[in-house]
Protein backbone atom coordinates (compact mmCIF):
# COMPACT_ATOMS: atom_id res chain seq x y z
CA UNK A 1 140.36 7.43 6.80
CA UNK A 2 143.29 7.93 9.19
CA UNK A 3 142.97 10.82 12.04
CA UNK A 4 145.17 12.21 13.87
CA UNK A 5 145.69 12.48 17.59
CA UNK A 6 144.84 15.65 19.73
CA UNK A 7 141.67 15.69 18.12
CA UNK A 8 143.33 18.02 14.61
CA UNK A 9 142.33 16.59 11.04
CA UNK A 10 144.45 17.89 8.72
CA UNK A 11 142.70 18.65 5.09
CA UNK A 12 144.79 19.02 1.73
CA UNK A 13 143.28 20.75 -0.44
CA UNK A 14 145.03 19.25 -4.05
CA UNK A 15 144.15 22.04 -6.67
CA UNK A 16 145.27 22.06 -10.10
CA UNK A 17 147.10 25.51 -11.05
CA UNK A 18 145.84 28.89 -11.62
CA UNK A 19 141.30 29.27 -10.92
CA UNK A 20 141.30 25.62 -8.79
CA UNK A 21 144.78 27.10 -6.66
CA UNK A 22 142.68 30.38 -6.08
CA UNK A 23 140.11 28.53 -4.88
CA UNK A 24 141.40 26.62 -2.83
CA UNK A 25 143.56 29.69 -0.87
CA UNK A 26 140.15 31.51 -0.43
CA UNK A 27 138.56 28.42 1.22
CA UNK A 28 141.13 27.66 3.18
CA UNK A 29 140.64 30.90 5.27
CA UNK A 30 137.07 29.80 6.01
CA UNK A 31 136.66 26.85 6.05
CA UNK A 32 138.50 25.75 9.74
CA UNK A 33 135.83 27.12 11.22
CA UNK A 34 132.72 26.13 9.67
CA UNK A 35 134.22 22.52 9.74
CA UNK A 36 135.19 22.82 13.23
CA UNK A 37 131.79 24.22 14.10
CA UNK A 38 129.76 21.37 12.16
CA UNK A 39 131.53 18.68 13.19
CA UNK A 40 131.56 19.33 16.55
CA UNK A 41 133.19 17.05 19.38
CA UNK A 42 135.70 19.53 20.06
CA UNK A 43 137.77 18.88 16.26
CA UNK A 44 139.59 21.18 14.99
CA UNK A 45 140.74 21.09 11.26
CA UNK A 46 144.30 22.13 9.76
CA UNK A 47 143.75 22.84 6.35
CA UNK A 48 147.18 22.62 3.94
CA UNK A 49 147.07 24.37 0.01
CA UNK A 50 149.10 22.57 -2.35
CA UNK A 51 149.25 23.75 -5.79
CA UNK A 52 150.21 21.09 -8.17
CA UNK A 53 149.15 19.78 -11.63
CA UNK A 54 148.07 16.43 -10.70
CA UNK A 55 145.50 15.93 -13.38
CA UNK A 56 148.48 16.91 -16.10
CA UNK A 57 148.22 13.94 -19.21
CA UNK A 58 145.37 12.52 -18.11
CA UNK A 59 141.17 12.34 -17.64
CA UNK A 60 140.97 8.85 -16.29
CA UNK A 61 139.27 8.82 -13.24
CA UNK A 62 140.92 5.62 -11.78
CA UNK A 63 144.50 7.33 -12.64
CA UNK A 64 143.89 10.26 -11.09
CA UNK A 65 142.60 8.61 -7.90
CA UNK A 66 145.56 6.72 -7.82
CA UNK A 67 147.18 9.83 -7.92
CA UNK A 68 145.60 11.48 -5.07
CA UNK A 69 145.78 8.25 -2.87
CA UNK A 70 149.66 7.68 -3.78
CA UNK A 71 150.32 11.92 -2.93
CA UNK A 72 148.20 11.41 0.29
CA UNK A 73 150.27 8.46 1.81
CA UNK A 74 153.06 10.30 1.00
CA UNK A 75 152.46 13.16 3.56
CA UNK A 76 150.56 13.15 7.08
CA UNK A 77 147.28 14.23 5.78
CA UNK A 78 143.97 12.36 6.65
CA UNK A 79 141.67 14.16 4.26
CA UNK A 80 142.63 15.11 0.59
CA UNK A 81 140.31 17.15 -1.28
CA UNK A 82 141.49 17.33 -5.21
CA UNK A 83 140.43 20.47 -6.93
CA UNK A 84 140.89 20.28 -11.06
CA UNK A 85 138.89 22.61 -13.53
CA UNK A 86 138.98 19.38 -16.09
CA UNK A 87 135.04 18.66 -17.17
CA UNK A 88 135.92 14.98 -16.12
CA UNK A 89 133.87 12.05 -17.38
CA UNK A 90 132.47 8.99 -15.58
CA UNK A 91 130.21 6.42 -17.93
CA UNK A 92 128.88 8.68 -20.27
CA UNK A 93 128.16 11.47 -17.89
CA UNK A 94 130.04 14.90 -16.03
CA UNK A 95 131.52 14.05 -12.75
CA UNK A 96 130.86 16.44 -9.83
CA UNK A 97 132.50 14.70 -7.38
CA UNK A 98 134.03 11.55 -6.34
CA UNK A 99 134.49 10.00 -2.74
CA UNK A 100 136.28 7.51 -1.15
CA UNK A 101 136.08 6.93 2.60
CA UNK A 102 138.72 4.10 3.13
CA UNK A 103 141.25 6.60 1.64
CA UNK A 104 139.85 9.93 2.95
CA UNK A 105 139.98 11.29 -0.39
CA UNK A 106 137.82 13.78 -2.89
CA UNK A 107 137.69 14.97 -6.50
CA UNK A 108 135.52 17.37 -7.26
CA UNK A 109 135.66 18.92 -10.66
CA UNK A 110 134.72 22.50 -10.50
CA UNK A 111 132.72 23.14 -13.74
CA UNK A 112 130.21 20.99 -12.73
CA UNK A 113 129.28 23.41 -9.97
CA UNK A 114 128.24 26.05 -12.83
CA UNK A 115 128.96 29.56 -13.52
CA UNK A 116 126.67 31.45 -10.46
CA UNK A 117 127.22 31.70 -7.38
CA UNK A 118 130.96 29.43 -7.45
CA UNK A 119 132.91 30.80 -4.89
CA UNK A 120 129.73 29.63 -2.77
CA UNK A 121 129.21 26.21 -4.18
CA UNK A 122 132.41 25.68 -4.19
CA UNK A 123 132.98 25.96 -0.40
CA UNK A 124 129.89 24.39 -0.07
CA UNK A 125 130.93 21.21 -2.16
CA UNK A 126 134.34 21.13 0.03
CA UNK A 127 132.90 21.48 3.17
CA UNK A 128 130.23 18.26 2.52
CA UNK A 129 132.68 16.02 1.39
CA UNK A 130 135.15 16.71 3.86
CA UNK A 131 132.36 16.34 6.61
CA UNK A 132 131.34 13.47 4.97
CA UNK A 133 134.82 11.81 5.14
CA UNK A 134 135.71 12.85 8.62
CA UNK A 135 132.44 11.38 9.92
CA UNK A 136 132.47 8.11 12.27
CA UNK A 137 130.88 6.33 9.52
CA UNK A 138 133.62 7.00 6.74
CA UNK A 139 135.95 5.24 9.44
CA UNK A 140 134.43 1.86 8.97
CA UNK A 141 131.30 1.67 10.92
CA UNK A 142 129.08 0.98 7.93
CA UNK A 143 129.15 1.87 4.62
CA UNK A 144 128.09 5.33 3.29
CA UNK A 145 124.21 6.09 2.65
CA UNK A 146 124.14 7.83 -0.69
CA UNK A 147 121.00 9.54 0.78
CA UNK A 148 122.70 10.83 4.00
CA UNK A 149 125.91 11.90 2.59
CA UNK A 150 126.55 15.13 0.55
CA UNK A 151 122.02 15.71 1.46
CA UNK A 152 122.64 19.47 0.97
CA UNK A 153 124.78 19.65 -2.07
CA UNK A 154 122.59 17.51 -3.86
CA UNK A 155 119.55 18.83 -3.49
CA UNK A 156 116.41 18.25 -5.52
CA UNK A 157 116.79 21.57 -7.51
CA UNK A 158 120.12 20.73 -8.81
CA UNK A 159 120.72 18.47 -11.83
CA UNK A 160 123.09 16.62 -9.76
CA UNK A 161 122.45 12.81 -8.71
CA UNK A 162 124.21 9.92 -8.00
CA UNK A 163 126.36 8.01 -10.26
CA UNK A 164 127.50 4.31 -11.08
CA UNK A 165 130.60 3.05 -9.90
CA UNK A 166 132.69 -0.04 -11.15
CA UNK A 167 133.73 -2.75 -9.04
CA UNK A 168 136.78 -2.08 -9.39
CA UNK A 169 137.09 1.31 -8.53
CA UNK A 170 138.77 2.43 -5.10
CA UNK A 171 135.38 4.91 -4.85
CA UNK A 172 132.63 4.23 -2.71
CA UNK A 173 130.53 7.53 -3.53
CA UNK A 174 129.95 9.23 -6.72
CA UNK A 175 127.67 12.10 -8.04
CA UNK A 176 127.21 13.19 -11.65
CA UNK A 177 124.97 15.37 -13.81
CA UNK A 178 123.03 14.65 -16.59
CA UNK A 179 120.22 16.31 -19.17
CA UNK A 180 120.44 19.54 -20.38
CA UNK A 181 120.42 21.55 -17.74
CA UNK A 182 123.34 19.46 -16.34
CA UNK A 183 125.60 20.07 -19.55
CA UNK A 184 124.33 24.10 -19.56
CA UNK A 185 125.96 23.81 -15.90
CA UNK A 186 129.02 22.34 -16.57
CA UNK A 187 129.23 25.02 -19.62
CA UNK A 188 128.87 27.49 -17.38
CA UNK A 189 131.19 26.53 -15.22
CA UNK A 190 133.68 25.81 -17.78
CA UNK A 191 133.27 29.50 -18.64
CA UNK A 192 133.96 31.04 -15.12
CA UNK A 193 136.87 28.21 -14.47
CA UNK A 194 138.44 29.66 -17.49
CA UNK A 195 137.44 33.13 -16.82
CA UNK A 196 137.88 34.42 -20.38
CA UNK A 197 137.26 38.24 -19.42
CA UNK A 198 140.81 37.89 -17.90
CA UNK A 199 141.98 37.79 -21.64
CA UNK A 200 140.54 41.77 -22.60
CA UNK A 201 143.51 43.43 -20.82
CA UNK A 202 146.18 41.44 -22.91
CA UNK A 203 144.04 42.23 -26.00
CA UNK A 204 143.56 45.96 -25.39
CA UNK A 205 145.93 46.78 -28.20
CA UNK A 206 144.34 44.64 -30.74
CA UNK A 207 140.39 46.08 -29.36
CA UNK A 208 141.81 49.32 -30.01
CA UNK A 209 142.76 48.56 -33.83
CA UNK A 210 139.61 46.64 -34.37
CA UNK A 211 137.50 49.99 -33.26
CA UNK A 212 139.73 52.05 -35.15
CA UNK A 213 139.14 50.18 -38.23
CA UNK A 214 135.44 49.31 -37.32
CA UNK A 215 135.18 53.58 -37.30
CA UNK A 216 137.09 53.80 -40.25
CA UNK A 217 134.58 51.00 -41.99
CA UNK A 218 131.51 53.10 -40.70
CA UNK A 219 132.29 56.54 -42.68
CA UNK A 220 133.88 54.64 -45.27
CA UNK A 221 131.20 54.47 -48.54
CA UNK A 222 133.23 51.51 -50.35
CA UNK A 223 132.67 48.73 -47.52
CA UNK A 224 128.97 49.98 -47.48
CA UNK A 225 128.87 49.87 -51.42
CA UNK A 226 130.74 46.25 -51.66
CA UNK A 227 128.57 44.97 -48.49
CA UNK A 228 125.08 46.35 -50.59
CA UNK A 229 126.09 44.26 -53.77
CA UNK A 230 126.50 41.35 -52.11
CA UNK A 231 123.64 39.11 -51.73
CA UNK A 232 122.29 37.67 -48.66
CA UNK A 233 123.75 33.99 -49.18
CA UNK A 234 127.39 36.01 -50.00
CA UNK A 235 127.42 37.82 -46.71
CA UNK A 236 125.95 34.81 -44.76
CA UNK A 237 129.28 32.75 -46.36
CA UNK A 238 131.39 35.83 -45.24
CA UNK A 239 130.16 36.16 -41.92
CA UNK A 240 130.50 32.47 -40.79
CA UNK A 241 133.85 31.67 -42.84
CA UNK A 242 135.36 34.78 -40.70
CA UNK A 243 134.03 33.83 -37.45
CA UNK A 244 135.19 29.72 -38.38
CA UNK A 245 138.94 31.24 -39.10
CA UNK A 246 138.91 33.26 -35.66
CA UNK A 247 137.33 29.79 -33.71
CA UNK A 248 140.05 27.55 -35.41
CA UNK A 249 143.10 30.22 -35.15
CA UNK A 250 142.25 30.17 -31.67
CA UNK A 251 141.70 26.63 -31.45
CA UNK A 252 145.27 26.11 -32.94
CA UNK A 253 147.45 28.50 -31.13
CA UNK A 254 146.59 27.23 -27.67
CA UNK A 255 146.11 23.63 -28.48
CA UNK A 256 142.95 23.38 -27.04
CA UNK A 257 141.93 20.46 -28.61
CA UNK A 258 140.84 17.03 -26.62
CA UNK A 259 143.19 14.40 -26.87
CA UNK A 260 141.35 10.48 -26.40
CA UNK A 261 143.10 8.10 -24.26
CA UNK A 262 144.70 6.24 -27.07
CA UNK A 263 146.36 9.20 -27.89
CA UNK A 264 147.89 10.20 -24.74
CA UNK A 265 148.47 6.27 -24.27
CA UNK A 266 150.83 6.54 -27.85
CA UNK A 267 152.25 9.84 -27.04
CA UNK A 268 153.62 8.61 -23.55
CA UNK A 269 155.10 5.48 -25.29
CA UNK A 270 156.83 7.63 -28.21
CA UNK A 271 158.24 10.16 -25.36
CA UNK A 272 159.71 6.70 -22.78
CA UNK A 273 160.65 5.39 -25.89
């Protein structure tokens, strides 16, 4: 990790836009000062916001590392923090965070923090690995004790522990969580990322006609006549065919399908080509 002189460490905080971009702005008024007053040694921190989508095409966690190591050399920062509200994927399991100390860089995927209490785990997640990479021993000194580094983040009550790493990778630190409580967190964290309640004020006018006609239905004898006929199978074949046509309309109209790396891999060739 480089540092820079006059004893000022300047931390980008890389967020992907919209929920990671907000983030990132609301930790970047606090955070100076909590860094500043548990690092100690008289460093201060400069903390830079820069909204970009750096995890656009693409889940691979070596690419995107490459990513956030090329867009660090390219400007006079000494810490990068990336911010992305991707569930990302490291051997089977959902990466929390990963760390490299030789390039004073961090990706932290934010549903992995879960849905309670995020605003607080997430400046809680920023502030470990950034103390963790500004440290003496991230400079070279010895290499980082999975047991020492990121102690309070991953504590024993959270599904979080660390994860394998390749040879080949540029990271030297990597936490993950598993089991079901693990993938109810990430769930929940996919949830608030996305924060689907923002959606009810864009909707208001098609709420409004589903009440009206839900009032309608409720005085209405020949829905109540044509629902009593029906038998119980009938209605159960209703119910779920309605709700599957909402899920997939949905599903359709904002593409929010995953695509596999072979995909993405043919889709980039067909576009150069």
């Amino acid at each position: 990790m480089r540092e820079s002189s006059q004893g000022v460490t300047v931390v980008a905080l890389l967020a992907d836009p919209d929920a990671p971009t907000e983030i990132a702005q609301h930790l970047a008024g606090v955070l100076p000062a909590r860094l500043a007053g548990k690092s100690g040694h008289g460093r201060r921190f400069d903390i830079e916001v820069v909204s970009e989508p750096f995890t656009a095409g693409t889940e691979d966690l070596s690419t995107l590392t490459r990513r956030i190591v090329d867009r660090g050399r390219a400007e006079s920062w000494d810490i990068v923090v990336a911010l992305t509200d991707l569930p990302l994927h490291s051997h089977g399991r959902k990466l929390v965070v990963d760390l490299s100390h030789e390039h004073g860089l961090a990706l932290l995927s934010l549903p992995s923090l879960g849905g309670l209490r995020f605003e607080r785990r997430a400046l809680r997640a920023v502030e470990e690995a950034v103390l963790s990479l500004a440290s003496p021993r991230a400079a070279g000194a010895e290499e980082p004790s999975q047991g020492q580094s990121l102690g309070r983040f991953a504590s024993r009550l959270a599904p979080i522990h660390p994860g394998r790493i390749d040879e080949e990778e540029t990271v030297d630190l990597r936490y993950v969580v598993s089991g079901p409580r693990g993938y109810l967190r990430v769930l929940g964290g996919m949830v608030r990322a996305n924060r689907p309640w923002r959606l009810v004020p864009g909707l208001s006018k098609a709420l409004a006609a589903a009440l009206a006609t839900g009032a309608i239905a409720t005085v209405n004898s020949t829905l109540w006549s044509l629902a009593a006929s029906l038998d119980t199978p009938r209605l159960v074949i209703a119910t779920v065919g309605s709700i599957a046509l909402m899920i997939g309309w949905l599903i359709v109209d904002a593409h929010l399908w995953h695509r596999t790396a072979e995909d993405l891999g043919a889709r980039i060739h067909d576009e150069n080509a």
